[in-house]
C-alpha atoms as a PDB file:
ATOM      1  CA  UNK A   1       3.801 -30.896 -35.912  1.00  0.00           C
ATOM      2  CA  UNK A   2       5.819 -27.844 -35.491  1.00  0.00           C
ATOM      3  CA  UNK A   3       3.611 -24.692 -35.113  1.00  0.00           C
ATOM      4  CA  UNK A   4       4.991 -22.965 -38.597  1.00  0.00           C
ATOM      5  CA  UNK A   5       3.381 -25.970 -40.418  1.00  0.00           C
ATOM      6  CA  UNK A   6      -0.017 -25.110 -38.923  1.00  0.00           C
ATOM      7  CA  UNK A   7      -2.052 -23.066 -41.015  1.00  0.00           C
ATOM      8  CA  UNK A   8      -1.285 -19.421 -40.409  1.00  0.00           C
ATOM      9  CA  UNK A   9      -4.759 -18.094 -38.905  1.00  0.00           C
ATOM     10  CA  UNK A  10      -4.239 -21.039 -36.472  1.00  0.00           C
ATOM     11  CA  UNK A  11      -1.098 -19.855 -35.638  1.00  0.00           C
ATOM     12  CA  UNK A  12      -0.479 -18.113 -31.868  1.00  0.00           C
ATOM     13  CA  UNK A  13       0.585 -14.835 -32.855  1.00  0.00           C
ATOM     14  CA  UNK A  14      -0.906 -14.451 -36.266  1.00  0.00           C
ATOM     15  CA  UNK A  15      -4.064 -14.962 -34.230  1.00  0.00           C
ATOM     16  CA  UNK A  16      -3.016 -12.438 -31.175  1.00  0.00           C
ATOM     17  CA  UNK A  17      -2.286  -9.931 -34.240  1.00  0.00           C
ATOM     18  CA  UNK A  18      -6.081 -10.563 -36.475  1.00  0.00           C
ATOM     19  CA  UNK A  19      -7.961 -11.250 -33.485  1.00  0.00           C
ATOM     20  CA  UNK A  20      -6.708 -10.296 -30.520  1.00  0.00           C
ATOM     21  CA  UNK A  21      -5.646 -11.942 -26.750  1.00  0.00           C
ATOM     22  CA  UNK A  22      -9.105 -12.825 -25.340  1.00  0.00           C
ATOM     23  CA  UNK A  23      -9.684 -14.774 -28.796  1.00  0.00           C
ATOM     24  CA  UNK A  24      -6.817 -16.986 -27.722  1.00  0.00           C
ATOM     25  CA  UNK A  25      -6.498 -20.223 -25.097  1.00  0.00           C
ATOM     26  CA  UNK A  26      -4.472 -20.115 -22.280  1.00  0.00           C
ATOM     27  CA  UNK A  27      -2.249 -22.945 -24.020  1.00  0.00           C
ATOM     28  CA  UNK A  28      -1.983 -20.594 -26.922  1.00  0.00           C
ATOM     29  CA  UNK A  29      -0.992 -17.470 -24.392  1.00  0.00           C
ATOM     30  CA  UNK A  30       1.828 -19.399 -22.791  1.00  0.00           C
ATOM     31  CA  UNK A  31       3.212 -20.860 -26.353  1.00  0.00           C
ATOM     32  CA  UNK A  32       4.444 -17.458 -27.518  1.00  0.00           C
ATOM     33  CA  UNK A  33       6.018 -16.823 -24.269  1.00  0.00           C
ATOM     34  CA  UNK A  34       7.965 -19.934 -24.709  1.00  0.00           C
ATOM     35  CA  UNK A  35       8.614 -19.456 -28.236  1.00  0.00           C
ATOM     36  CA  UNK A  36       9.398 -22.522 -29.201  1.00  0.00           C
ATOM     37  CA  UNK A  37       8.687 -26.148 -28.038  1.00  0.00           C
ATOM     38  CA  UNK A  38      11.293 -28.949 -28.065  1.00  0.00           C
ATOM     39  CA  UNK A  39      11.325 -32.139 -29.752  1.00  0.00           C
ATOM     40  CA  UNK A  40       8.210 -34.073 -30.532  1.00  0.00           C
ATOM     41  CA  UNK A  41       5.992 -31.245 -28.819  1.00  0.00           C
ATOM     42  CA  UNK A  42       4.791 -27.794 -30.483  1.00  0.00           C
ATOM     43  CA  UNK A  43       5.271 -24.834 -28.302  1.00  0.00           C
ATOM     44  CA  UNK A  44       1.259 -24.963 -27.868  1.00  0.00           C
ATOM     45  CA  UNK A  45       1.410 -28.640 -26.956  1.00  0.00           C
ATOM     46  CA  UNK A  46       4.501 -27.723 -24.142  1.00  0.00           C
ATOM     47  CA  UNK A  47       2.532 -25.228 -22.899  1.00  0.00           C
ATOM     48  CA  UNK A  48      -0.926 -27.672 -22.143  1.00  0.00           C
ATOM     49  CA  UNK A  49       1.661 -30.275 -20.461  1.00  0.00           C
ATOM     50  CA  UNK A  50       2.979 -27.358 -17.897  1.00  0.00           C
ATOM     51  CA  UNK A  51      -0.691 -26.034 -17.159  1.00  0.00           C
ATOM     52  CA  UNK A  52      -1.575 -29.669 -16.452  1.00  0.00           C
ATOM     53  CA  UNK A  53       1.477 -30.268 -14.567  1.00  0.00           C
ATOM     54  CA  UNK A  54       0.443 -27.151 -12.245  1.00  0.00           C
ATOM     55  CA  UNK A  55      -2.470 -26.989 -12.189  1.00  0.00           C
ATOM     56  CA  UNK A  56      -3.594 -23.996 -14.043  1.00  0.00           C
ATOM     57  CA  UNK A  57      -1.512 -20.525 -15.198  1.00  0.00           C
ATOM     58  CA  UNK A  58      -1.614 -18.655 -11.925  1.00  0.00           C
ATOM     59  CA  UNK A  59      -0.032 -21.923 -10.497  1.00  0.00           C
ATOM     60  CA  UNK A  60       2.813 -21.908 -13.186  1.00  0.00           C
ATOM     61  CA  UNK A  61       3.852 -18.429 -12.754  1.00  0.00           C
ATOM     62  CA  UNK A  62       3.362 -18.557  -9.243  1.00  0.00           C
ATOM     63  CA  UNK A  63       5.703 -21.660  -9.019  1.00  0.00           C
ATOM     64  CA  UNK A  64       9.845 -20.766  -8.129  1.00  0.00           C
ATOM     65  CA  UNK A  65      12.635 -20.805 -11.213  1.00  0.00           C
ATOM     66  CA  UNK A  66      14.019 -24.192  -9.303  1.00  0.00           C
ATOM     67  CA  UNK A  67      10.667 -25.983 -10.137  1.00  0.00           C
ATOM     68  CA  UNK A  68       9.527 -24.519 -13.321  1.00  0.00           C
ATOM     69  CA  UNK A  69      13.196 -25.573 -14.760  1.00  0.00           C
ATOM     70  CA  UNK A  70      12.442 -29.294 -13.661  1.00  0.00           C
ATOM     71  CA  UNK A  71      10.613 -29.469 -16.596  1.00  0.00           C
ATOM     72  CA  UNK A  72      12.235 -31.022 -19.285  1.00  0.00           C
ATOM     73  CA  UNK A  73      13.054 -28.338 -22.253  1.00  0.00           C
ATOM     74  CA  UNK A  74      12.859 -25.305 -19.785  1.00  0.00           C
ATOM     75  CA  UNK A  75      15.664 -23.836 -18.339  1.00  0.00           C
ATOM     76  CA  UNK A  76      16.487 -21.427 -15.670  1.00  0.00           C
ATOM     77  CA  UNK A  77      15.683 -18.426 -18.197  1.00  0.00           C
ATOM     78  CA  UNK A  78      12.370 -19.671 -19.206  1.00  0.00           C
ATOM     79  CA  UNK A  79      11.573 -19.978 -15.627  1.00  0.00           C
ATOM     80  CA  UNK A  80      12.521 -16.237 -14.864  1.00  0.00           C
ATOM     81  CA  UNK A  81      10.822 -14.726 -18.200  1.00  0.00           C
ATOM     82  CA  UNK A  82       7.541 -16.499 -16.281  1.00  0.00           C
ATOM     83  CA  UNK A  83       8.299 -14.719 -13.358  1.00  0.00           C
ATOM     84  CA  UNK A  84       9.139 -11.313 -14.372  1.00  0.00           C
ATOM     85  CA  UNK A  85       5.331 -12.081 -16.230  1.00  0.00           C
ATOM     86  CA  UNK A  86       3.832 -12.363 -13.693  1.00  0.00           C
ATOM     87  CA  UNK A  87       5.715  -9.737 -11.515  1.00  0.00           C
ATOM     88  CA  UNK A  88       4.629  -7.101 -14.284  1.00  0.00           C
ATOM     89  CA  UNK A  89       1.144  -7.779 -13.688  1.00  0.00           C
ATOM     90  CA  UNK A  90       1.739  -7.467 -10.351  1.00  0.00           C
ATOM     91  CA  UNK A  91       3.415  -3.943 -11.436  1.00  0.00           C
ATOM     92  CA  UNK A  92       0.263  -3.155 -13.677  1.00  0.00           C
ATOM     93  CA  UNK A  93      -2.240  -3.419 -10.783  1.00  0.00           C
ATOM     94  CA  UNK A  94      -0.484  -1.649  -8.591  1.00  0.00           C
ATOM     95  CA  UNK A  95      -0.104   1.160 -10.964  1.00  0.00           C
ATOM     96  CA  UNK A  96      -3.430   1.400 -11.740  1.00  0.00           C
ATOM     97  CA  UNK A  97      -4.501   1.367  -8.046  1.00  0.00           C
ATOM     98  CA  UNK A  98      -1.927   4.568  -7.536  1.00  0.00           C
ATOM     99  CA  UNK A  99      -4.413   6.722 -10.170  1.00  0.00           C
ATOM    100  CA  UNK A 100      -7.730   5.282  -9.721  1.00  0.00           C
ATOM    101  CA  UNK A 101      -9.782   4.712  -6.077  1.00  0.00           C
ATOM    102  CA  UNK A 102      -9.341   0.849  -5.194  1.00  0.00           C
ATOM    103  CA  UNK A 103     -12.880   0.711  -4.220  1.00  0.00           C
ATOM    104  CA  UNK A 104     -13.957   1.605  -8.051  1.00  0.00           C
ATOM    105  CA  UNK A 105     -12.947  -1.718  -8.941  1.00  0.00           C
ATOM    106  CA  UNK A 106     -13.374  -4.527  -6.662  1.00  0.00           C
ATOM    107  CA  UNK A 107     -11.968  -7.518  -9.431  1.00  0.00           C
ATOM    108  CA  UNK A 108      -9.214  -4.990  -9.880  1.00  0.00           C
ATOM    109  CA  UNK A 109      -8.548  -5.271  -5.919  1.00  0.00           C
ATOM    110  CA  UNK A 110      -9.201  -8.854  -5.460  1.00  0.00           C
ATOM    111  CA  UNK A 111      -7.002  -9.689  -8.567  1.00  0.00           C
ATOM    112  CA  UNK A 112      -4.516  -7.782  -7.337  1.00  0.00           C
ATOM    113  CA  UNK A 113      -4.753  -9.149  -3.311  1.00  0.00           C
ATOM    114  CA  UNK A 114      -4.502 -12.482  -5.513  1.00  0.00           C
ATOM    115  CA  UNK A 115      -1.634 -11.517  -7.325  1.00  0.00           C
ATOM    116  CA  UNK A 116       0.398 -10.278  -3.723  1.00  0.00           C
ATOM    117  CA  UNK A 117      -0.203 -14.035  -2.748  1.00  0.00           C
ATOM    118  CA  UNK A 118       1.884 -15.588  -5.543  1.00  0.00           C
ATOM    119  CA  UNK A 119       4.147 -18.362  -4.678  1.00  0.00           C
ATOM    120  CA  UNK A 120       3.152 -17.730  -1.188  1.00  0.00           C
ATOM    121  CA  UNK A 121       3.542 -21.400   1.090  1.00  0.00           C
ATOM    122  CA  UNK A 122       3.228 -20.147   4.496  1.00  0.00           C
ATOM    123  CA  UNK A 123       0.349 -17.976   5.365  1.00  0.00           C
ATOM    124  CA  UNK A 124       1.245 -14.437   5.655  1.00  0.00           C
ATOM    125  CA  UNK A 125      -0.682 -10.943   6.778  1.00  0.00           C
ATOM    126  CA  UNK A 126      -0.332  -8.073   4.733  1.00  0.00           C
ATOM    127  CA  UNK A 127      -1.475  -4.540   4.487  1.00  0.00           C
ATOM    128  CA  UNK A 128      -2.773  -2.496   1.429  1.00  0.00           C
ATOM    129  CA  UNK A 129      -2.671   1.138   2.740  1.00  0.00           C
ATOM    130  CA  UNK A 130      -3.792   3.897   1.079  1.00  0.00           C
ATOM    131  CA  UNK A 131      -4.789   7.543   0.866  1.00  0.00           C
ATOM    132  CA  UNK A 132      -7.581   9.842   1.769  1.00  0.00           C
ATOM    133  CA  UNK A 133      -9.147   9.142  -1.682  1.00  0.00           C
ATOM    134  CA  UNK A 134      -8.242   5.715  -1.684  1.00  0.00           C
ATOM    135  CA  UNK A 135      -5.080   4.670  -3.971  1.00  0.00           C
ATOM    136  CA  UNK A 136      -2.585   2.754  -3.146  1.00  0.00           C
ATOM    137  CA  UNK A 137       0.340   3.981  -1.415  1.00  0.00           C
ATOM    138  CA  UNK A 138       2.253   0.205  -0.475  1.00  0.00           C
ATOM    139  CA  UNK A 139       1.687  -3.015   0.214  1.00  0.00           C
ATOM    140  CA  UNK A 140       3.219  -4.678   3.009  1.00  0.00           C
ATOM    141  CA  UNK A 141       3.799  -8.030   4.539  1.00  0.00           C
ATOM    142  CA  UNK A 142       3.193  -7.493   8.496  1.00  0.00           C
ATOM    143  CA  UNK A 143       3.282 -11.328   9.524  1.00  0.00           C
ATOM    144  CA  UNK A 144       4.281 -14.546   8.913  1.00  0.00           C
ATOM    145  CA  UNK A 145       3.535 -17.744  10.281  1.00  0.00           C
ATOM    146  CA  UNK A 146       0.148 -19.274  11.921  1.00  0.00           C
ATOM    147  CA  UNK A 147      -1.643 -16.638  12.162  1.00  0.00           C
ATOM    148  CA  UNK A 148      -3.845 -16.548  15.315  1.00  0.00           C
ATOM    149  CA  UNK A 149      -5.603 -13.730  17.186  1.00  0.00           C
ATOM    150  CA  UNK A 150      -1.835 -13.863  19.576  1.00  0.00           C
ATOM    151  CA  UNK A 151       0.386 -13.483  16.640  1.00  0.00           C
ATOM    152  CA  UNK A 152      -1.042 -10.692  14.596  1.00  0.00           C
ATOM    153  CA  UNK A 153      -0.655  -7.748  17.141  1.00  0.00           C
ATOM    154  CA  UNK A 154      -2.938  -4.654  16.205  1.00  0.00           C
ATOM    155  CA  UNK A 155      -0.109  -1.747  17.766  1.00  0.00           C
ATOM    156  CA  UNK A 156       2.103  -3.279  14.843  1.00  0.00           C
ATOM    157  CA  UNK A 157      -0.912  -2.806  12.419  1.00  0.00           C
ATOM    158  CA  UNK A 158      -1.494   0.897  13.648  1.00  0.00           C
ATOM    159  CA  UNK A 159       2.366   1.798  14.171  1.00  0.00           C
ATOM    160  CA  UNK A 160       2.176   0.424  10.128  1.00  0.00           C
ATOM    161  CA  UNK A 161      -0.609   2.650   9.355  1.00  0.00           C
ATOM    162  CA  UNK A 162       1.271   5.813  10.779  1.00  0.00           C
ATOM    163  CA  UNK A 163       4.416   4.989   9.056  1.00  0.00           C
ATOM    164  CA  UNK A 164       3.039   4.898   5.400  1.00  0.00           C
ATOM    165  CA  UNK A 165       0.778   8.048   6.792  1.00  0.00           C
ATOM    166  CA  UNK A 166      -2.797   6.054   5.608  1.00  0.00           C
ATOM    167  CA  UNK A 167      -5.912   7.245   5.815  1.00  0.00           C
ATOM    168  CA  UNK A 168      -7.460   3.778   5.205  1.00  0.00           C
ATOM    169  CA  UNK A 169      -6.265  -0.056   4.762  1.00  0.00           C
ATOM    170  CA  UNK A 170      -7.178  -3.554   3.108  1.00  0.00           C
ATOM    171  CA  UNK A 171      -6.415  -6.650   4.915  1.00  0.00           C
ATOM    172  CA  UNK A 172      -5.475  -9.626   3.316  1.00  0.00           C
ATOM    173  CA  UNK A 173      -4.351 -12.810   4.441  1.00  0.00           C
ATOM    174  CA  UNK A 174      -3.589 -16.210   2.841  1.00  0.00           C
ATOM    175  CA  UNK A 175      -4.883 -19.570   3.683  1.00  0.00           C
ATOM    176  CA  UNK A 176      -2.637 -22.389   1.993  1.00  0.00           C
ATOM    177  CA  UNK A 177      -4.858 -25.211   2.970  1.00  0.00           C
ATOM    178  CA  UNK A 178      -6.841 -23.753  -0.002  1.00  0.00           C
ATOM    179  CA  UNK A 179     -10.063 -23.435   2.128  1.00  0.00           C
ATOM    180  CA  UNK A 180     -11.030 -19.731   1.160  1.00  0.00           C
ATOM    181  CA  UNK A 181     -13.772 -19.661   4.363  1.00  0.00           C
ATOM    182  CA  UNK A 182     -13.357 -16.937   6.774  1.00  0.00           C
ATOM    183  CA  UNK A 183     -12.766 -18.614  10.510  1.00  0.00           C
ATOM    184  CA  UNK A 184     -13.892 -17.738  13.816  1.00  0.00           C
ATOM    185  CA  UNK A 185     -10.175 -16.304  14.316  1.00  0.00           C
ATOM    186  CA  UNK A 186     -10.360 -14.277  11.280  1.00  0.00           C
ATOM    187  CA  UNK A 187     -13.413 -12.579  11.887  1.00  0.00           C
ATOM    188  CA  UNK A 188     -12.682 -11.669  15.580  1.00  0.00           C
ATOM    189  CA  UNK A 189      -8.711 -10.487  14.269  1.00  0.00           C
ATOM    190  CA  UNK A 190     -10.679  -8.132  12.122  1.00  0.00           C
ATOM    191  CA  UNK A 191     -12.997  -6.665  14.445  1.00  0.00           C
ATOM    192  CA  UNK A 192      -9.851  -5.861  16.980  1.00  0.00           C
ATOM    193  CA  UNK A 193      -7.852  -4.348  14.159  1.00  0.00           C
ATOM    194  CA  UNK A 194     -10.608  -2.445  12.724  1.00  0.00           C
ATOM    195  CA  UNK A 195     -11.397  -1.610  16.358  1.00  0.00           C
ATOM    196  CA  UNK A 196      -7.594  -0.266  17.111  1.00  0.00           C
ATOM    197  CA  UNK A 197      -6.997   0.984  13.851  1.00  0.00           C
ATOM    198  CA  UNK A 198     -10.294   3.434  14.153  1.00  0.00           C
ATOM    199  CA  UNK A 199      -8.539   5.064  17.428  1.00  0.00           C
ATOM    200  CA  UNK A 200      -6.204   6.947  14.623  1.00  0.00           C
ATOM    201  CA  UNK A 201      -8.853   7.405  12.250  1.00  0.00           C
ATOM    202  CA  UNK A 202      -8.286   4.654   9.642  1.00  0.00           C
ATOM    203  CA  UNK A 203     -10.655   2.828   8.064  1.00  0.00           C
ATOM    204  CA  UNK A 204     -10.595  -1.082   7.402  1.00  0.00           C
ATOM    205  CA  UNK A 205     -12.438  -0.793   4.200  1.00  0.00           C
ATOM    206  CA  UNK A 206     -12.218  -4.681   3.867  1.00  0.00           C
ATOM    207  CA  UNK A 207     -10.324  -8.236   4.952  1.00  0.00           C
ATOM    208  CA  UNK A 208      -9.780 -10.678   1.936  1.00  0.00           C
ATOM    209  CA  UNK A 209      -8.649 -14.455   3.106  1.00  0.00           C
ATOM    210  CA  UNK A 210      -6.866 -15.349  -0.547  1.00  0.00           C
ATOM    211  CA  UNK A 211      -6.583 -19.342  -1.812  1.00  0.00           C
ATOM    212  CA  UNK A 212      -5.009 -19.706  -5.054  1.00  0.00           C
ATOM    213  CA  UNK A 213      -7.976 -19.310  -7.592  1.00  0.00           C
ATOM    214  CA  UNK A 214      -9.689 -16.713  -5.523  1.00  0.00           C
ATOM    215  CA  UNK A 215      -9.945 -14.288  -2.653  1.00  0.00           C
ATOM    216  CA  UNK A 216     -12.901 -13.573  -0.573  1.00  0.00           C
ATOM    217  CA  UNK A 217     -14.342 -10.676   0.747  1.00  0.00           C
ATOM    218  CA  UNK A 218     -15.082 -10.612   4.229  1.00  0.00           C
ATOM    219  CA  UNK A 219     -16.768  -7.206   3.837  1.00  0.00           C
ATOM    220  CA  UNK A 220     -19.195  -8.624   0.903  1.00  0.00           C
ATOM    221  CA  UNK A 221     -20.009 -11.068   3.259  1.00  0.00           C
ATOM    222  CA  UNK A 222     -21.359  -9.006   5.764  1.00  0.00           C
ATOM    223  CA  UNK A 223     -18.601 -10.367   8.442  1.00  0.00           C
ATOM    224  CA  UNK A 224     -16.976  -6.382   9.253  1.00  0.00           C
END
């Protein structure tokens, strides 16, 4: 049944308008991005079939143009209006991290780490530098690859830090084998780093390792 045949207060954006987004489904979030549905399926019902098919939303907007337009009534723009979605929230985080101290907010930093992450298949070390009081002035990709204690070289880290002139940093780091645990590797990395980067008078205020649904704090778990 198409969606305009639904009664109206059950209706996507008659209910975004009354009651607002929380009071609305994922499913129902994603149906009046795509608009409309194609034959047989509602918008709302297309929607469910491509969060099953990934996985979940961050999945789905995570996922390239190429493989979101596989799916059979999305095209190539459909697949781009997901990712300039989910590029503006990348956008929004950042912005907010520019006025406000990233350490006020530690689910606004770890959603954002997440969001940096997006799409990501190899593992990759980045940077989040910032100022003396703490908001963001970039955030940088340093490495790709395996990342081992060898491959990650601290006088790239530092020669970073001086370039973007930061008073302090966030690690972050990936792990695409979706186990979020902090290994042996990754604790002694961050001890060197935070070790070389404390020479210049930066501070490592934290290392997240980042897995698709989350990203865990190395400092929270007492392993700084």
């Amino acid at each position: 049944m198409p969606i305009t045949d639904w009664p109206e207060n059950e209706r996507p954006r008659e209910k975004l308008i009354v009651r607002g987004p929380d009071a609305l489904s994922d499913a129902e979030l994603l149906a009046i991005l795509l608009r409309v549905g194609i034959a047989g399926k509602s918008a709302v019902d297309l929607a469910r079939e491509l969060l099953n098919e990934f996985g979940g939303i961050h999945a789905l907007l995570s996922a390239s143009p190429k493989e979101v337009a596989k799916i059979k009534g999305l095209g190539q723009a459909k697949a781009l209006q997901f990712q300039a979605a989910l590029h503006l929230g990348k956008r929004a985080l950042a912005e907010q991290l520019k006025i406000k101290p990233a350490l006020g907010s530690s689910l606004l930093v770890q959603n954002y780490v997440r969001l940096l992450f997006s799409g990501e298949t190899s593992e990759v070390f980045m940077a989040v530098f910032m100022d003396a009081q703490n908001q963001l002035i970039a955030s940088v990709p340093l490495f790709r690859g395996t990342l081992t204690q060898t491959s990650v070289y601290p006088r790239e880290v530092v020669k970073a830090a001086l370039n973007y002139n930061a008073a302090a940093l966030i690690l972050a780091h990936n792990h695409p084998s979706g186990i979020p645990t902090p290994s042996a590797a990754d604790i002694t990395l961050t001890k060197m780093l935070k070790a070389a980067l404390a020479l210049i008078d930066v501070r490592v205020h934290d290392h997240f390792i980042v897995v698709a649904d989350q990203a865990v704090s190395m400092a929270e778990q007492g392993l700084m």
